[in-house]
Protein backbone atom coordinates (compact mmCIF):
# COMPACT_ATOMS: atom_id res chain seq x y z
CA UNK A 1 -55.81 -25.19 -33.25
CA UNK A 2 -53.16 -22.89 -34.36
CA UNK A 3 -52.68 -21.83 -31.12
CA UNK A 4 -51.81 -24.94 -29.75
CA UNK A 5 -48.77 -25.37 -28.13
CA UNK A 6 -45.95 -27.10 -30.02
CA UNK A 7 -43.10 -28.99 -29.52
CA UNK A 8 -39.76 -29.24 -31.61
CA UNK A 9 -36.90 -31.89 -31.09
CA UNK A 10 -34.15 -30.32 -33.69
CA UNK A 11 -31.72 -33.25 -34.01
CA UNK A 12 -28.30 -31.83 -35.38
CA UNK A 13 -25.05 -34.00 -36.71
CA UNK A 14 -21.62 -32.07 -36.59
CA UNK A 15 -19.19 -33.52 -39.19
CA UNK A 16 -15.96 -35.12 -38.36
CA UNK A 17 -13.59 -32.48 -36.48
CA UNK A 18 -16.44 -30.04 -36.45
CA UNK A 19 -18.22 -30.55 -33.04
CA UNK A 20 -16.54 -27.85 -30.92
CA UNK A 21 -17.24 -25.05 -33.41
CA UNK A 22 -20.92 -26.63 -33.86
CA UNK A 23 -21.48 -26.72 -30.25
CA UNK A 24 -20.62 -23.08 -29.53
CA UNK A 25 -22.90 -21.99 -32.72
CA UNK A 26 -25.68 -23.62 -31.04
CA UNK A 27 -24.91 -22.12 -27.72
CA UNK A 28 -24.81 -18.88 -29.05
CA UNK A 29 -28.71 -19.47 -29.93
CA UNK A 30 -29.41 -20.21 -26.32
CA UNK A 31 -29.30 -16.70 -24.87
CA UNK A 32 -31.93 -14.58 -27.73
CA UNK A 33 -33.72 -17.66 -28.46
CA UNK A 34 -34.97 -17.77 -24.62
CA UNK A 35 -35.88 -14.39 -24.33
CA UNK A 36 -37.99 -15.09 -27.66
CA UNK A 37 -41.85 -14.24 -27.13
CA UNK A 38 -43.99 -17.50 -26.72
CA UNK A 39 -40.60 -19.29 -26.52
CA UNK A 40 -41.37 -22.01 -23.50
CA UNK A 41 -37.97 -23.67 -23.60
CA UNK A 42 -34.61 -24.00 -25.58
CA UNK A 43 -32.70 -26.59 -23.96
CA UNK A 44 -29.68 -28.10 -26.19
CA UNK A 45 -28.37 -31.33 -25.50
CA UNK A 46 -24.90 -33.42 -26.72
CA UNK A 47 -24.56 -36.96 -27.02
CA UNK A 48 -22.96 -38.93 -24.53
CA UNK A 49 -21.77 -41.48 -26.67
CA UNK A 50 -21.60 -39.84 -29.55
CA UNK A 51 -20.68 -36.76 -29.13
CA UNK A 52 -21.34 -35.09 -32.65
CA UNK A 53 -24.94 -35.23 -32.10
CA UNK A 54 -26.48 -32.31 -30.56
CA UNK A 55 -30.50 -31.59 -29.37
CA UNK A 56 -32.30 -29.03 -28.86
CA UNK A 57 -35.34 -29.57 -26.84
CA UNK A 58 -37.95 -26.85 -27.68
CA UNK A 59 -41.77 -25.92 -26.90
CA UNK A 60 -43.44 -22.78 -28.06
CA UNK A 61 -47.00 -21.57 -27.04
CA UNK A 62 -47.82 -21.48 -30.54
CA UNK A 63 -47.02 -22.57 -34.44
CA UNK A 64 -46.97 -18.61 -35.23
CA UNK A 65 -43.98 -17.80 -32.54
CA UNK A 66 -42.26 -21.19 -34.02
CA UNK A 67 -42.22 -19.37 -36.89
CA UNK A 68 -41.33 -16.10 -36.19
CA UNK A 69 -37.95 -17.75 -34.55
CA UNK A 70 -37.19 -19.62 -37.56
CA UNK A 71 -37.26 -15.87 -39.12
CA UNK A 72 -34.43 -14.12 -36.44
CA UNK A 73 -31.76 -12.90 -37.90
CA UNK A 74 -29.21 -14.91 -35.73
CA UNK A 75 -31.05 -18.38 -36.85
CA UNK A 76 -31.22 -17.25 -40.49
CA UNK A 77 -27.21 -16.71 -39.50
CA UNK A 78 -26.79 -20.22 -38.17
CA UNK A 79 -28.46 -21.60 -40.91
CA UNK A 80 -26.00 -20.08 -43.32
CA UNK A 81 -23.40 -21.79 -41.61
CA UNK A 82 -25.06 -25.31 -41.34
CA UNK A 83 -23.73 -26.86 -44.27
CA UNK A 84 -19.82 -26.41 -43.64
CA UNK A 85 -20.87 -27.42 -39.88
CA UNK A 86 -23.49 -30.45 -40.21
CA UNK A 87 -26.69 -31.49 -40.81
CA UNK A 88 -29.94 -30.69 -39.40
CA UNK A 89 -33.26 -32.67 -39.05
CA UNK A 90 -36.54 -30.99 -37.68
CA UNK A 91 -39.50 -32.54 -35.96
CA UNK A 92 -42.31 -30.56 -34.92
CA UNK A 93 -44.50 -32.26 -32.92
CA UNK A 94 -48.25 -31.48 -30.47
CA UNK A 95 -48.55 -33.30 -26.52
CA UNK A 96 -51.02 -35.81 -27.45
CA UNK A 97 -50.88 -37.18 -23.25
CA UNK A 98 -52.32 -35.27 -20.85
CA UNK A 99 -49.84 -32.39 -18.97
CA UNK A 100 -48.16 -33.80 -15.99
CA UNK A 101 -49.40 -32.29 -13.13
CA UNK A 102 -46.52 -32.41 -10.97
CA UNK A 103 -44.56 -35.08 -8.68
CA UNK A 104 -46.78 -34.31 -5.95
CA UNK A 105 -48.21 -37.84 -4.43
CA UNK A 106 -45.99 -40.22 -6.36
């Protein structure tokens, strides 16, 4: 199964006074990230009522391109930065429902 899709919810948490600079680090990730091979989606997300926590929304075609992300020189970057910015928790996760076939007939 290691080429099994996967899915990542990265769930970051800017500290106090910290959230504009944290959200345009992030953004800058959008842009490569997406153009990544086996990258699926990137999408990055802010709280609504808390606005210090940020999402990214992720799926990769396989565990191997997952990794190879992790290893770009603009995350390795980021990550260098992460502890004057926030904190970051990782969940990797697999579909475990079937694939939704569409809206068509609901």
């Amino acid at each position: 199964m290691a080429d099994e899709q996967v899915s990542v919810v990265a769930r970051l948490k800017a500290r106090e006074g910290m959230e504009d600079r944290m959200r345009e680090e992030l953004l800058s990730l959008v842009e490569p990230t997406r153009k990544e091979e086996g990258c699926l989606n990137y999408d990055l997300h802010q709280g609504i009522e808390d606005p210090s926590l940020f999402y990214f929304y992720e799926n990769w075609t396989s565990q191997q391109d997952l990794d190879e992300h992790l290893q770009m020189p603009y995350v390795q970057e980021f990550a260098q930065k992460l502890d004057d910015l926030g904190e970051l928790e990782i969940m990797t996760l697999r579909m475990v429902s079937p694939p939704d076939a569409g809206t068509a007939g609901r």
